[in-house]
PDB file of N, CA and C in Angstrom:
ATOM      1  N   UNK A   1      91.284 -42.109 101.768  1.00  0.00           N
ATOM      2  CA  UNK A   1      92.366 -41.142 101.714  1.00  0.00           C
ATOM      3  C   UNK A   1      93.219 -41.344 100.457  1.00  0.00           C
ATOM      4  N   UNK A   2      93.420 -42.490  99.906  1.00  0.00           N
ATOM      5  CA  UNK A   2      94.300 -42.963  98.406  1.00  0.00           C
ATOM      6  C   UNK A   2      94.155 -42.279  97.856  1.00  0.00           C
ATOM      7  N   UNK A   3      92.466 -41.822  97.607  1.00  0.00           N
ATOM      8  CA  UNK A   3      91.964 -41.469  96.371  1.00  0.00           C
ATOM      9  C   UNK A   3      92.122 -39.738  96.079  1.00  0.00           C
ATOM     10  N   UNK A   4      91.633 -39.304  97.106  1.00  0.00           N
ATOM     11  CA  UNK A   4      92.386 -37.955  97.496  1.00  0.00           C
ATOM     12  C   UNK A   4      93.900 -37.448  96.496  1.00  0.00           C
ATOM     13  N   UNK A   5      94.320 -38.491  97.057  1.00  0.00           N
ATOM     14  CA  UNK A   5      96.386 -38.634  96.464  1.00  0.00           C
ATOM     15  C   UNK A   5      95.958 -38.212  94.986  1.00  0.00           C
ATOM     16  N   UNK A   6      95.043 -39.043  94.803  1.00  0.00           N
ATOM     17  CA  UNK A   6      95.091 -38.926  92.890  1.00  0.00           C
ATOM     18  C   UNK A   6      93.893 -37.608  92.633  1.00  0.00           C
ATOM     19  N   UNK A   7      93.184 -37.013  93.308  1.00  0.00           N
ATOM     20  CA  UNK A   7      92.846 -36.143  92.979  1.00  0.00           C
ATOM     21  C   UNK A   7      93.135 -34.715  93.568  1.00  0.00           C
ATOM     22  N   UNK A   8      93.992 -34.841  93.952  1.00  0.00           N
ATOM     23  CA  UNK A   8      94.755 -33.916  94.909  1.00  0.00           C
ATOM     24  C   UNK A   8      95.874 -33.617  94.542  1.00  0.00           C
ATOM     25  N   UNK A   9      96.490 -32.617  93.932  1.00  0.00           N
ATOM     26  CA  UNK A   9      97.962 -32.281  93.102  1.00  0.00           C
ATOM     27  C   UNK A   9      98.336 -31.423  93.260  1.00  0.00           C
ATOM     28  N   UNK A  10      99.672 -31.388  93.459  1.00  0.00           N
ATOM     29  CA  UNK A  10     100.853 -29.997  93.683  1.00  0.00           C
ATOM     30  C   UNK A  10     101.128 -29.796  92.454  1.00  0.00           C
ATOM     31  N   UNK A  11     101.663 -28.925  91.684  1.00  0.00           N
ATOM     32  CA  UNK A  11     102.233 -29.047  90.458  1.00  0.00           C
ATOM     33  C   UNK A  11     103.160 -27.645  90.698  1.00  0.00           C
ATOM     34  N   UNK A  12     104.373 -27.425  90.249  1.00  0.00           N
ATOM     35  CA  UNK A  12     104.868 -26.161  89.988  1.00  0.00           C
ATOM     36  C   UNK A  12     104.814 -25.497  88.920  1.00  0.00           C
ATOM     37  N   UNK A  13     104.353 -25.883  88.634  1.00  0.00           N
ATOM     38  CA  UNK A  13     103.723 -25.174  86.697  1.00  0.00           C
ATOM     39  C   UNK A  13     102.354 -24.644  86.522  1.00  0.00           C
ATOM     40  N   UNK A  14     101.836 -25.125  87.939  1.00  0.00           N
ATOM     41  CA  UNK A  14     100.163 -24.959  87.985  1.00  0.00           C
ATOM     42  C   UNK A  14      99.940 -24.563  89.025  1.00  0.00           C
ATOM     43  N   UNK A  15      99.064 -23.084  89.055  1.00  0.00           N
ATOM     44  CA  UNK A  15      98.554 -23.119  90.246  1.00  0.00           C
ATOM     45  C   UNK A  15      99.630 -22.330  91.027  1.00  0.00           C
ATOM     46  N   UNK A  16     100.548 -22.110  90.890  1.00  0.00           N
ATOM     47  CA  UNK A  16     101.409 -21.473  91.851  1.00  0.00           C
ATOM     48  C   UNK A  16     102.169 -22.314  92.827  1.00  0.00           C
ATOM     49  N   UNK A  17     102.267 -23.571  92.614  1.00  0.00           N
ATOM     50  CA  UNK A  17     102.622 -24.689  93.502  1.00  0.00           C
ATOM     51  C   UNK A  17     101.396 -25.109  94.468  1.00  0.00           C
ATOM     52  N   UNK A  18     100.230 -24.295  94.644  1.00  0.00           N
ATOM     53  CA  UNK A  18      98.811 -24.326  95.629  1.00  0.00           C
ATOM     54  C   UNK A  18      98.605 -25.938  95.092  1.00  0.00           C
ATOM     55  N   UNK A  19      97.791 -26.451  96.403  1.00  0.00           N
ATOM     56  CA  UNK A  19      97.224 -28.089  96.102  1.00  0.00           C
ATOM     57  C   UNK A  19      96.113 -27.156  94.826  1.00  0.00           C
ATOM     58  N   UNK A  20      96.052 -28.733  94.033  1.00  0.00           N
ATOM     59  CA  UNK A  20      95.244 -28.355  92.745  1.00  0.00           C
ATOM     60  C   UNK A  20      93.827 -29.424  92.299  1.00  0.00           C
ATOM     61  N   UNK A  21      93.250 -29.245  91.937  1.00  0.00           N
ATOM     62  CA  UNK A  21      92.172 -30.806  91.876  1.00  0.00           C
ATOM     63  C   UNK A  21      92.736 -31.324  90.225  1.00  0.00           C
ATOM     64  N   UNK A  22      93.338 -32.421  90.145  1.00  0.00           N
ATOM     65  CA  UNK A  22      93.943 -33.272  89.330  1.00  0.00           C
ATOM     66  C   UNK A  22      94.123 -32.587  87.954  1.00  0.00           C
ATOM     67  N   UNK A  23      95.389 -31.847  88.039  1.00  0.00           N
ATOM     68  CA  UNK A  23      95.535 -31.221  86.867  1.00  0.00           C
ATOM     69  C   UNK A  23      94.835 -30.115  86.127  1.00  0.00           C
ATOM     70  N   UNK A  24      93.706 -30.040  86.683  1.00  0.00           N
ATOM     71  CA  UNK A  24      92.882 -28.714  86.516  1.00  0.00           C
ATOM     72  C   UNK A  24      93.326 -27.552  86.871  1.00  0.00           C
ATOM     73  N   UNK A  25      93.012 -25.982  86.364  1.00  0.00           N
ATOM     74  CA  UNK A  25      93.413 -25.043  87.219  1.00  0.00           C
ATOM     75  C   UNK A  25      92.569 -24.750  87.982  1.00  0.00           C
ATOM     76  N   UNK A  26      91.746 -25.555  89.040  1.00  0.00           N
ATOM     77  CA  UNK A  26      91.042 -25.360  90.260  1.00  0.00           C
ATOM     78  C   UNK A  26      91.086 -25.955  91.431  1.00  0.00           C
ATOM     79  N   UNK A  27      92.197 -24.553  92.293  1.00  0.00           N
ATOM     80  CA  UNK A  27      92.957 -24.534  93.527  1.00  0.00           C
ATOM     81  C   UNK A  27      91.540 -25.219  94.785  1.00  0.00           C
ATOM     82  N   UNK A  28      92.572 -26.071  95.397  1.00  0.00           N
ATOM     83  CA  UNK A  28      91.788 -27.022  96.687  1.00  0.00           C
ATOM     84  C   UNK A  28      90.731 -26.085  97.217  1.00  0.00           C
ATOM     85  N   UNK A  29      91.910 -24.393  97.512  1.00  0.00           N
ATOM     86  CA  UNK A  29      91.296 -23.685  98.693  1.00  0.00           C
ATOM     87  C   UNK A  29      90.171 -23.031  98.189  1.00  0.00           C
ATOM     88  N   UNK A  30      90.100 -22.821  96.635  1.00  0.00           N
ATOM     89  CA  UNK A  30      88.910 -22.122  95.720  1.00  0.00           C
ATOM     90  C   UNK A  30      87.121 -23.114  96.270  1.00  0.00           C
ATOM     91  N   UNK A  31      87.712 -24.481  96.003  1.00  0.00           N
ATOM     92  CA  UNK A  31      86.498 -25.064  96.513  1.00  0.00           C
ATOM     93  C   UNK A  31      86.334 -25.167  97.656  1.00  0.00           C
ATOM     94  N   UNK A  32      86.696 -25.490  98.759  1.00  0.00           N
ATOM     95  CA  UNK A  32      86.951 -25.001 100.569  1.00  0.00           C
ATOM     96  C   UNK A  32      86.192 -24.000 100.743  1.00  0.00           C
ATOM     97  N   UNK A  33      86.770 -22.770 100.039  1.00  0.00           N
ATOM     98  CA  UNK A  33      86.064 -21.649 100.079  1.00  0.00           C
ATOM     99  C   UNK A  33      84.225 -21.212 100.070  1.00  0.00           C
ATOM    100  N   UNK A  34      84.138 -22.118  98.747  1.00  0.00           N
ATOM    101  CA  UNK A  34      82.714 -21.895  98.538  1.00  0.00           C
ATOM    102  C   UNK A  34      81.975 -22.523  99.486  1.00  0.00           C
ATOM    103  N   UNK A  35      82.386 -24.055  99.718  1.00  0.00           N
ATOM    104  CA  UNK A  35      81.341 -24.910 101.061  1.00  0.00           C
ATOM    105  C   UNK A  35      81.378 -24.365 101.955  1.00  0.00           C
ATOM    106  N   UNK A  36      82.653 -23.760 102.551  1.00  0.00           N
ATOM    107  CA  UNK A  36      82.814 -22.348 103.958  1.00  0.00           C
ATOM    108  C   UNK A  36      81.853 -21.089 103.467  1.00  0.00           C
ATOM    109  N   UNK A  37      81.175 -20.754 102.637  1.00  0.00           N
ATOM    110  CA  UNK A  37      80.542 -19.797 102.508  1.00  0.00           C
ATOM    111  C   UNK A  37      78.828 -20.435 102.130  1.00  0.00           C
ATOM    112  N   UNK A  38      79.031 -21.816 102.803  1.00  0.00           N
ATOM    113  CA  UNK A  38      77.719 -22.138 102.551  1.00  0.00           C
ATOM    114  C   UNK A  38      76.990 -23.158 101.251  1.00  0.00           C
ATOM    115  N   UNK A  39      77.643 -23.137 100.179  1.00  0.00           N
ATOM    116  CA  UNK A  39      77.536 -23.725  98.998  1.00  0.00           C
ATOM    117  C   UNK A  39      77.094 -25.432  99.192  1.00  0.00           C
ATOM    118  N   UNK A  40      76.174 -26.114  98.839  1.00  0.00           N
ATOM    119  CA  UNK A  40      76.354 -27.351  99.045  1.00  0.00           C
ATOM    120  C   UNK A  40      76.938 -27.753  97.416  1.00  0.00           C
ATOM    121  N   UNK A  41      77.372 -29.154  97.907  1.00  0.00           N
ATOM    122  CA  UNK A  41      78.197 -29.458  96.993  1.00  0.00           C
ATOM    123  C   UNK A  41      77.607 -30.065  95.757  1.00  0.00           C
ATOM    124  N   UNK A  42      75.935 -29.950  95.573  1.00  0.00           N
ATOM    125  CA  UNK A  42      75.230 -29.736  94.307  1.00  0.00           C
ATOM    126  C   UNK A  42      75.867 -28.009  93.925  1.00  0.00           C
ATOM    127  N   UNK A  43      75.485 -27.451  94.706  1.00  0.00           N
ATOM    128  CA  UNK A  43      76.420 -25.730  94.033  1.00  0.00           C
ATOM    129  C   UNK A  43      77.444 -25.757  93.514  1.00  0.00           C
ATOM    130  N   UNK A  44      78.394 -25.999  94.292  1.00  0.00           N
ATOM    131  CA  UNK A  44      79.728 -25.737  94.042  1.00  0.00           C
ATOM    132  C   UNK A  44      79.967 -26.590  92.548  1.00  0.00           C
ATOM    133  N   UNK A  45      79.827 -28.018  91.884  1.00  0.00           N
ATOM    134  CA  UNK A  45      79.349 -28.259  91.162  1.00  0.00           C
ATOM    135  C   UNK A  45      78.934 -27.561  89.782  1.00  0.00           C
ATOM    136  N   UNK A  46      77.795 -26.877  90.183  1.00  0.00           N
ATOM    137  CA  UNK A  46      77.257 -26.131  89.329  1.00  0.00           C
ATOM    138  C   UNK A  46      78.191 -24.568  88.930  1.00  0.00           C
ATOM    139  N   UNK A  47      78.966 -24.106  90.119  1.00  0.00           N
ATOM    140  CA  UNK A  47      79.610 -23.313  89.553  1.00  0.00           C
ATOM    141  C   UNK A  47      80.903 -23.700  88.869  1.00  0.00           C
ATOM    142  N   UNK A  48      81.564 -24.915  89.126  1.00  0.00           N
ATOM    143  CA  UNK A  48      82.816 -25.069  88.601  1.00  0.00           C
ATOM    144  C   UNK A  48      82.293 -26.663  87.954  1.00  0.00           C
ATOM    145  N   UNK A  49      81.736 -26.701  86.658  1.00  0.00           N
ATOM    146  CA  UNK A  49      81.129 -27.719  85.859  1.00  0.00           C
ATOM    147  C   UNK A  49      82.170 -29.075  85.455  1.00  0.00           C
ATOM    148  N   UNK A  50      83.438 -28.393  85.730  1.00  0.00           N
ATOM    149  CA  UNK A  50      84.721 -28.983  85.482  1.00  0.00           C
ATOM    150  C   UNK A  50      84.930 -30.408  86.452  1.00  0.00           C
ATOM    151  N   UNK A  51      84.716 -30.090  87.897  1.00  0.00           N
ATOM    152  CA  UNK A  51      84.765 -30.714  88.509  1.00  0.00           C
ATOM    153  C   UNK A  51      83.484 -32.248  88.613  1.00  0.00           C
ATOM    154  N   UNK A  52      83.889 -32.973  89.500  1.00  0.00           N
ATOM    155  CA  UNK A  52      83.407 -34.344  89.247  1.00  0.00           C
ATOM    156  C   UNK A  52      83.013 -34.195  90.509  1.00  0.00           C
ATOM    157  N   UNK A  53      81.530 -35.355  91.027  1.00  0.00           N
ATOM    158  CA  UNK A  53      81.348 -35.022  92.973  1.00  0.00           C
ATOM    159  C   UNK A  53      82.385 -35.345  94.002  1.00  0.00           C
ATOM    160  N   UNK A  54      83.106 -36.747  93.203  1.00  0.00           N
ATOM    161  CA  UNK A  54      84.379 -37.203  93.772  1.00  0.00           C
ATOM    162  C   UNK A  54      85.450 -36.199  94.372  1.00  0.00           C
ATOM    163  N   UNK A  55      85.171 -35.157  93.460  1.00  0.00           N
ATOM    164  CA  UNK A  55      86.151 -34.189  93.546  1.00  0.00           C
ATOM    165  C   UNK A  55      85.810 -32.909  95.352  1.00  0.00           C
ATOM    166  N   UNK A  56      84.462 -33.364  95.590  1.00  0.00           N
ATOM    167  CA  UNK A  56      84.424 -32.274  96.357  1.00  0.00           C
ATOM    168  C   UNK A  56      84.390 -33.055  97.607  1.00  0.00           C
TER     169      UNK A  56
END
């Protein structure tokens, strides 16, 4: 769960205040979204290249 903390960010400058994945502009619920629509997390991955596996 620590690790989460550090990849897991509020920011009010970013994002709209939405949880954020560490300073990136890619909202928690954007990736949520895709695994809820099925995506495994080799996909999701592949669509947002930005992200790290840690991240999902």
């Amino acid at each position: 769960m620590e690790n989460l903390r550090h990849r897991i960010i509020t920011n009010p400058r970013q994002c709209g205040r939405r949880p954020c994945i560490r300073g990136k502009r890619i909202r928690v619920v954007d990736v949520l979204n895709l695994l809820a629509a099925g995506l495994s997390p080799e996909q999701v991955l592949a669509e947002m290249p930005d992200l790290e596996p840690l991240d999902i």
